[in-house]
Protein backbone atom coordinates (compact mmCIF):
# COMPACT_ATOMS: atom_id res chain seq x y z
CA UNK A 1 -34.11 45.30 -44.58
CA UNK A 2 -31.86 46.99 -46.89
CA UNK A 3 -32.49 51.22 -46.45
CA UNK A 4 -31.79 54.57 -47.81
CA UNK A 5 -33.20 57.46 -46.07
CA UNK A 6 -33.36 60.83 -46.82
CA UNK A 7 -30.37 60.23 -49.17
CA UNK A 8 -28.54 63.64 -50.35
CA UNK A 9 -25.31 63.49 -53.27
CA UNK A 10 -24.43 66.60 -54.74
CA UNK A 11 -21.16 66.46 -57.77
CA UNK A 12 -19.68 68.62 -59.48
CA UNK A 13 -22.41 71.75 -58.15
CA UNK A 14 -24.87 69.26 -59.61
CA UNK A 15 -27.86 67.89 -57.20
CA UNK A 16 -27.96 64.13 -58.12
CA UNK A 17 -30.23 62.46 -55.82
CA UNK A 18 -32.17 64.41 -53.67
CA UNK A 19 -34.23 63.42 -50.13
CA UNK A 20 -34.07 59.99 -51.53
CA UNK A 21 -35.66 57.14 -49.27
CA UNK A 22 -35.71 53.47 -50.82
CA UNK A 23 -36.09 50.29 -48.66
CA UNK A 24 -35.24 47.05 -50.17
CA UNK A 25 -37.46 44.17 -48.74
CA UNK A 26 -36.23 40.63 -48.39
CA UNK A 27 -38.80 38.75 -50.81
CA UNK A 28 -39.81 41.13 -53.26
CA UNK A 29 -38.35 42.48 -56.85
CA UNK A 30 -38.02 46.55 -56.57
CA UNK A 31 -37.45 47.82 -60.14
CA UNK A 32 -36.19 51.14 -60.60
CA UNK A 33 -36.99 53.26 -63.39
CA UNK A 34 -35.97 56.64 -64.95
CA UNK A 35 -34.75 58.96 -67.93
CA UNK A 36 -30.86 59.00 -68.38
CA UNK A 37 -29.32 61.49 -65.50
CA UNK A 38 -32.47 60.82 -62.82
CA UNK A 39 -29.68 59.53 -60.76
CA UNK A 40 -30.75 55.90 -60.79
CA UNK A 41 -27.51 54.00 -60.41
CA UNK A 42 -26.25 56.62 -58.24
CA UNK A 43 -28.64 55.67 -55.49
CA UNK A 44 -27.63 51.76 -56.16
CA UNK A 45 -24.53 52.68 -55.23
CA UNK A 46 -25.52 54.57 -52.09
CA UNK A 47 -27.32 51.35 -51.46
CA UNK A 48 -24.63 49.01 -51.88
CA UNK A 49 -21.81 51.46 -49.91
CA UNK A 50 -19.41 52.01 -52.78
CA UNK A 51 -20.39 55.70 -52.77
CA UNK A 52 -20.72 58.08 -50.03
CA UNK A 53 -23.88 60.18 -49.97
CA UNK A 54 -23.51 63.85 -48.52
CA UNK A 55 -26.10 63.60 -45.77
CA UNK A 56 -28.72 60.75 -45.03
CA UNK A 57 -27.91 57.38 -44.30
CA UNK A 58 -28.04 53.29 -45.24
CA UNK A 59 -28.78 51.05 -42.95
CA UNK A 60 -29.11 47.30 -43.09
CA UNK A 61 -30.83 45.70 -40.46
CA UNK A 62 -30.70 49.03 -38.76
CA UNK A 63 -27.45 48.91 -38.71
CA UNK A 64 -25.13 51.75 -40.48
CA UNK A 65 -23.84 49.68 -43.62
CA UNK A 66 -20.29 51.85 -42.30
CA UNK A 67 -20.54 49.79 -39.74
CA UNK A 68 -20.70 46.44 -40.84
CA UNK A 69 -17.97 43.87 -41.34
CA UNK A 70 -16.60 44.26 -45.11
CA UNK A 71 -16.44 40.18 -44.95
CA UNK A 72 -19.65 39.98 -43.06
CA UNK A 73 -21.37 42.21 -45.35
CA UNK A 74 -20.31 41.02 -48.78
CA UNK A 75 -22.28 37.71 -47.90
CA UNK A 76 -25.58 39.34 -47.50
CA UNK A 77 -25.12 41.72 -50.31
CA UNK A 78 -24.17 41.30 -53.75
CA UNK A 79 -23.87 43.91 -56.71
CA UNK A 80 -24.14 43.17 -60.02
CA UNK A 81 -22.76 46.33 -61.92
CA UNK A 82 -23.07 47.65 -65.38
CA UNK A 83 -19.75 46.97 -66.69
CA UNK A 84 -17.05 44.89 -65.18
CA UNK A 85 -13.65 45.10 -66.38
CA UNK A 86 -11.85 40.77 -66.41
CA UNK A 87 -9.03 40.52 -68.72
CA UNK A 88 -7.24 37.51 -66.89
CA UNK A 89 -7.92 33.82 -68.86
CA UNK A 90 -9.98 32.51 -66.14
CA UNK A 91 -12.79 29.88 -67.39
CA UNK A 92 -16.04 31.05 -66.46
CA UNK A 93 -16.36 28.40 -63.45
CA UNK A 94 -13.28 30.41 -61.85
CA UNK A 95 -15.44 33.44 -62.56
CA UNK A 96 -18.35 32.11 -60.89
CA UNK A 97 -16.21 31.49 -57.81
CA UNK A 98 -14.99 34.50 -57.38
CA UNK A 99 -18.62 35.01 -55.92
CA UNK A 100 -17.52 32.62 -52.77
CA UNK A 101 -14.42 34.57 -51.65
CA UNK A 102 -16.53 36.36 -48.75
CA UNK A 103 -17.23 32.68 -47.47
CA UNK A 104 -13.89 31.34 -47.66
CA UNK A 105 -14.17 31.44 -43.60
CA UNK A 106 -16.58 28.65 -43.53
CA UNK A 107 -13.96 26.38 -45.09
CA UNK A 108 -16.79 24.24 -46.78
CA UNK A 109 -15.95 23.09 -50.03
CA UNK A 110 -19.19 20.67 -50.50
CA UNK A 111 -21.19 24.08 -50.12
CA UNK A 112 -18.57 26.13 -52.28
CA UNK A 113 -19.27 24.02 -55.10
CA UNK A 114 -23.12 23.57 -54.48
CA UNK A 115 -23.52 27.11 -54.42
CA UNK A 116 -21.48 27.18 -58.18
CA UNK A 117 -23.19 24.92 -59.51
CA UNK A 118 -26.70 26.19 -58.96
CA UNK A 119 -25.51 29.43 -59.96
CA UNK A 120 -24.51 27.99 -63.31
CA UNK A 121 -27.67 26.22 -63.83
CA UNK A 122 -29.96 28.86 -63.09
CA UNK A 123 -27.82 31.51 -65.45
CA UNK A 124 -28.13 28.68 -68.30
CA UNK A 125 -24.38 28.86 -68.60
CA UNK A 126 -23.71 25.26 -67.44
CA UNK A 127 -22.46 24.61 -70.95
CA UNK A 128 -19.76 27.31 -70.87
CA UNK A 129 -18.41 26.77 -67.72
CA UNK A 130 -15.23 25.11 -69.13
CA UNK A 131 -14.79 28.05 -71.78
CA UNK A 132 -12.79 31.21 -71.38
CA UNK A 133 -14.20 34.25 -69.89
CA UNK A 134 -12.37 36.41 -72.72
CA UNK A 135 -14.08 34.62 -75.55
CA UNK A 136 -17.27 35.27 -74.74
CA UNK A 137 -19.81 37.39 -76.11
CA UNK A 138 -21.26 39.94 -74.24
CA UNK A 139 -24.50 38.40 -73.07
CA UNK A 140 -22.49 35.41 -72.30
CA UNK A 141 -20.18 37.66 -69.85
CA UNK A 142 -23.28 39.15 -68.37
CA UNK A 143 -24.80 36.08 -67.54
CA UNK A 144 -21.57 34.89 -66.12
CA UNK A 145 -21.12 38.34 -63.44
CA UNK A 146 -24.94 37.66 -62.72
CA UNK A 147 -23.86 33.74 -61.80
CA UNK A 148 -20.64 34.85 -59.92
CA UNK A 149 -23.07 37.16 -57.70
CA UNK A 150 -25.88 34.88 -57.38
CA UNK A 151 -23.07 32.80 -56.21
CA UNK A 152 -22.12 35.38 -53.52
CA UNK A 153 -25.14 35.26 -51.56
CA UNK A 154 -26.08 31.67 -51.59
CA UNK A 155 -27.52 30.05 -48.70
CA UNK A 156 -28.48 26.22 -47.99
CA UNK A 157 -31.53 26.26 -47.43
CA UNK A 158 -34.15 24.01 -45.59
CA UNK A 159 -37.16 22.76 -47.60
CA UNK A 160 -40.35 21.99 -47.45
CA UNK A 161 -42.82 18.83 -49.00
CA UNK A 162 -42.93 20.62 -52.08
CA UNK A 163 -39.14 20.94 -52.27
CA UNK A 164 -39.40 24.82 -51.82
CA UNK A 165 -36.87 26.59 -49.92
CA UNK A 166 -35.94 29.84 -48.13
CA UNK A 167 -32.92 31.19 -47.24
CA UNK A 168 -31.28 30.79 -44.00
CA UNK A 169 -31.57 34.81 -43.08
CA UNK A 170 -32.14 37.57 -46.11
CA UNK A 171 -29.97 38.66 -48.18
CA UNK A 172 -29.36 41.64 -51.13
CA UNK A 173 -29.10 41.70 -54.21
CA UNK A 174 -28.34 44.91 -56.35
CA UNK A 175 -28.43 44.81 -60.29
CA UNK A 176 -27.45 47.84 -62.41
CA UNK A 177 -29.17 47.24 -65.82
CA UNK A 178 -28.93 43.80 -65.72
CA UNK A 179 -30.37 42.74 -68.92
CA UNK A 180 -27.59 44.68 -70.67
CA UNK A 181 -25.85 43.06 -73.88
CA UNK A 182 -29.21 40.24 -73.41
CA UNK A 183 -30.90 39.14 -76.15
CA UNK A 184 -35.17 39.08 -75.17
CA UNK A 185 -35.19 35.35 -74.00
CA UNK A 186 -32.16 35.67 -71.90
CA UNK A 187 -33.69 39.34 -70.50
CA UNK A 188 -37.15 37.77 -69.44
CA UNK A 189 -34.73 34.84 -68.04
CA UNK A 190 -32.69 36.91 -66.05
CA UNK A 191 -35.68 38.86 -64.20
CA UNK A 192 -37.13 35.22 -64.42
CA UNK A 193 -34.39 34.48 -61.91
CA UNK A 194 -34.58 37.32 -59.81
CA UNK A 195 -37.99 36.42 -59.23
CA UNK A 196 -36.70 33.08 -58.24
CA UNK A 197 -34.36 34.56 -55.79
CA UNK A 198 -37.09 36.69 -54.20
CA UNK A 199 -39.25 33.85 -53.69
CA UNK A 200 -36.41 32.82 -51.33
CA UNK A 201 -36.54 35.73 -49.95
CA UNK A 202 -33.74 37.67 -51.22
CA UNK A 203 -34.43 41.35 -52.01
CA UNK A 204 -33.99 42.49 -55.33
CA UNK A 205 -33.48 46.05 -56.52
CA UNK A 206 -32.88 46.34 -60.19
CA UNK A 207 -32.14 49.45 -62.28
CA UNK A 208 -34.26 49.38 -65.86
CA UNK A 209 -34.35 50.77 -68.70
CA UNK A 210 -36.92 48.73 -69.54
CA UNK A 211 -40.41 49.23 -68.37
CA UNK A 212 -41.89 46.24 -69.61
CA UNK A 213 -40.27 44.36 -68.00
CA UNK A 214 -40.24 45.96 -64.48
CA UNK A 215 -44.13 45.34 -65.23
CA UNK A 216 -44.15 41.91 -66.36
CA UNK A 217 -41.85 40.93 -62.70
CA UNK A 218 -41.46 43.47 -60.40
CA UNK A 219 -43.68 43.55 -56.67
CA UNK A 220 -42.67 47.60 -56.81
CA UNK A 221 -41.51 50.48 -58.86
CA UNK A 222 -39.85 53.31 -58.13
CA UNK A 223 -39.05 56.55 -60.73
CA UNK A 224 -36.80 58.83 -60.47
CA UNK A 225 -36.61 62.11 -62.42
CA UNK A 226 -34.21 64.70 -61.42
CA UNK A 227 -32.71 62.93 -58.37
CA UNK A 228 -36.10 62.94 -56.98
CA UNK A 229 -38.35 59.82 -56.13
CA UNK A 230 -41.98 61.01 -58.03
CA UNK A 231 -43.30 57.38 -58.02
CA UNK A 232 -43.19 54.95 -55.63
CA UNK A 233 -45.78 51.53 -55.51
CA UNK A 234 -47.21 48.46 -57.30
CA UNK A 235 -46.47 48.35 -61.12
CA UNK A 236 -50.33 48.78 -61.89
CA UNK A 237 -50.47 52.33 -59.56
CA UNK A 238 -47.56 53.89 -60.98
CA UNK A 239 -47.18 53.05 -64.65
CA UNK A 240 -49.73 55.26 -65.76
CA UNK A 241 -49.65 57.11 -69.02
CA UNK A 242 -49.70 60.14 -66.50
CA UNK A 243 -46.38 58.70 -65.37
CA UNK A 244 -45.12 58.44 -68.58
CA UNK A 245 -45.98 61.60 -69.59
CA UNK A 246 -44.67 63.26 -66.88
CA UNK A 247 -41.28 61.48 -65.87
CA UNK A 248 -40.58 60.74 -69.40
CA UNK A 249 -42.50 63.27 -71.70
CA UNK A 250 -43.89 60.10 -73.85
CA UNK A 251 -47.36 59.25 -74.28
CA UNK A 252 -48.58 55.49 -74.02
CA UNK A 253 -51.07 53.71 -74.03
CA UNK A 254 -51.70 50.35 -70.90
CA UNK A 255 -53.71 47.71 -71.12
CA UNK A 256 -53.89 45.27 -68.68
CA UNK A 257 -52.00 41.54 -69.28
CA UNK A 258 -55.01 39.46 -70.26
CA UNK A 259 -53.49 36.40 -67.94
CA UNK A 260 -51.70 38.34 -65.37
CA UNK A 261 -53.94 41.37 -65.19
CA UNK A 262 -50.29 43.34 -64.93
CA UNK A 263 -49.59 46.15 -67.33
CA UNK A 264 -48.54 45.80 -70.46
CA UNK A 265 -47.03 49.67 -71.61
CA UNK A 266 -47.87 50.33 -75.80
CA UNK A 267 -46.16 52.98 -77.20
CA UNK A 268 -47.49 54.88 -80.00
C-alpha cells in the first residue's frame, strides 16, 4: 500500500494541504477531485516523493518512501505528470523506453521489449511509434508519457484459463490530469486503461478535473477543498449535489447510470 498520513505543506505562509491522509490500494482506481488551489497535485507529489511535506509521512509498504532504493522504487511507482518538457528527436518507441531505465539491472531485453510493446498497444499509439516525438500533437504526446510510464511498472505476469493476469507484486501508478490535451474517446480510453491496470492490481490515483469521469471508472473519490480532505468513499456516497454544492458552489443534478447504476453528474 501506497500512504499519506496526516500530511502537512505550508508555502509561501500559505496552508496547502492540511492533516491529509490518502492510501492508495493495489487494485483499485482512486480519483481525486477538487476546485483549482484545493491542493490536489500537491498531495500527488507528496505521494510520489518529489516534494517534501512539512510534517506527516509516506510510506509504501510501511516503509518511509525516504527510505527506499531510488532504483528499487521507480519500478513500483510511476508518475505521470501534467506537463513534461522532451525537446530531443527521439521517436516515440525511444520515448516509451525511457519507462524501462529503472530495470536496466535485470538485463532482459525479451521483457524490455514486451513490456514496450504492450504499452504501445494499450495507449493506441502502435501506429506512431516510428514518428517523432516533436511532431506530435498534444494528445498524441500525452498518450505517449502515459505509454512510457505504463512501461515503467510492467510486470510479467502469470495467467490464468481465461488468459487473465496479475502482477507479480503491486505496483503505483500516479496520474496528474491525465486526460489533458485528450479528445473524449481517447479520455474514456485512458481511464479505460487505468481500469485495466487495476484489474492487475496496480493502484491508481488520478487527479480530475473531470467528475464524470471519476464516476463512470473510479472504485473511490476523494475531494479536496482548501487543502483539506471533505470527501472520502465510493463515487455514489460522495458525489452528491450536497458535495457539489459545497466543495464547488455548483448545483447539479445525479441520476443514476441506467446500466451501471453509477452516477451520472447533470449540470444545470
Amino acid at each position: 500500500m501506497l500512504a499519506a498520513r496526516d500530511i502537512h505543506v505550508e508555502r509561501a505562509g500559505r496552508q496547502i494541504l492540511r492533516a491529509a491522509s490518502l492510501a492508495i490500494e493495489p487494485g483499485a482506481i482512486t480519483a481525486v477531485l477538487g476546485p483549482n488551489g484545493a491542493g490536489k497535485s500537491t498531495l500527488l507529489s507528496v505521494l510520489s516523493g518529489a516534494m517534501p511535506a512539512d510534517s506527516g509521512r509516506v510510506e509504501l509498504d510501511g516503509l518511509p518512501l525516504r527510505d527506499w532504493p531510488r532504483q528499487a522504487l521507480a519500478t513500483r511507482r510511476a508518475v505521470l505528470s501534467q506537463t513534461t518538457q522532451l525537446n530531443f528527436p527521439f521517436t516515440v518507441r525511444q520515448v516509451v523506453a525511457l519507462g524501462r531505465a529503472p530495470h536496466a539491472a535485470e538485463g532482459d531485453p525479451d521483457r524490455d521489449r514486451h513490456a514496450i510493446d504492450a504499452a504501445l498497444a494499450q495507449t493506441d499509439i502502435t501506429a506512431l511509434a516510428q514518428r517523432t516525438y516533436t511532431t506530435l500533437s498534444g494528445g498524441e504526446r500525452q498518450r505517449t508519457h502515459l505509454a512510457r510510464v505504463m512501461a515503467q511498472i510492467w510486470r510479467d505476469a502469470p495467467t490464468d484459463g481465461a488468459g487473465a493476469g496479475t502482477l507479480e507484486e503491486p505496483a503505483y501508478l500516479l496520474l496528474d490530469e491525465p486526460s489533458n490535451n485528450l479528445d473524449l474517446l481517447h479520455q474514456h480510453q485512458i481511464m479505460s486503461h487505468a481500469r485495466d491496470l487495476a484489474d492487475r492490481q496496480v493502484g491508481v490515483l488520478a487527479i480530475l478535473h473531470d467528475p464524470g469521469l471519476a464516476a463512470a471508472y473510479a472504485d473511490r473519490v476523494v475531494v479536496l477543498k482548501e487543502g483539506r480532505i471533505v470527501a472520502d468513499g465510493a463515487p455514489e456516497s460522495v458525489l452528491t449535489p450536497a458535495l457539489f454544492l459545497s466543495a464547488f458552489g455548483m448545483p447539479v443534478t445525479v441520476v443514476g447510470h441506467p446500466e451501471t447504476g453509477r452516477p451520472v453528474i447533470l449540470s444545470p
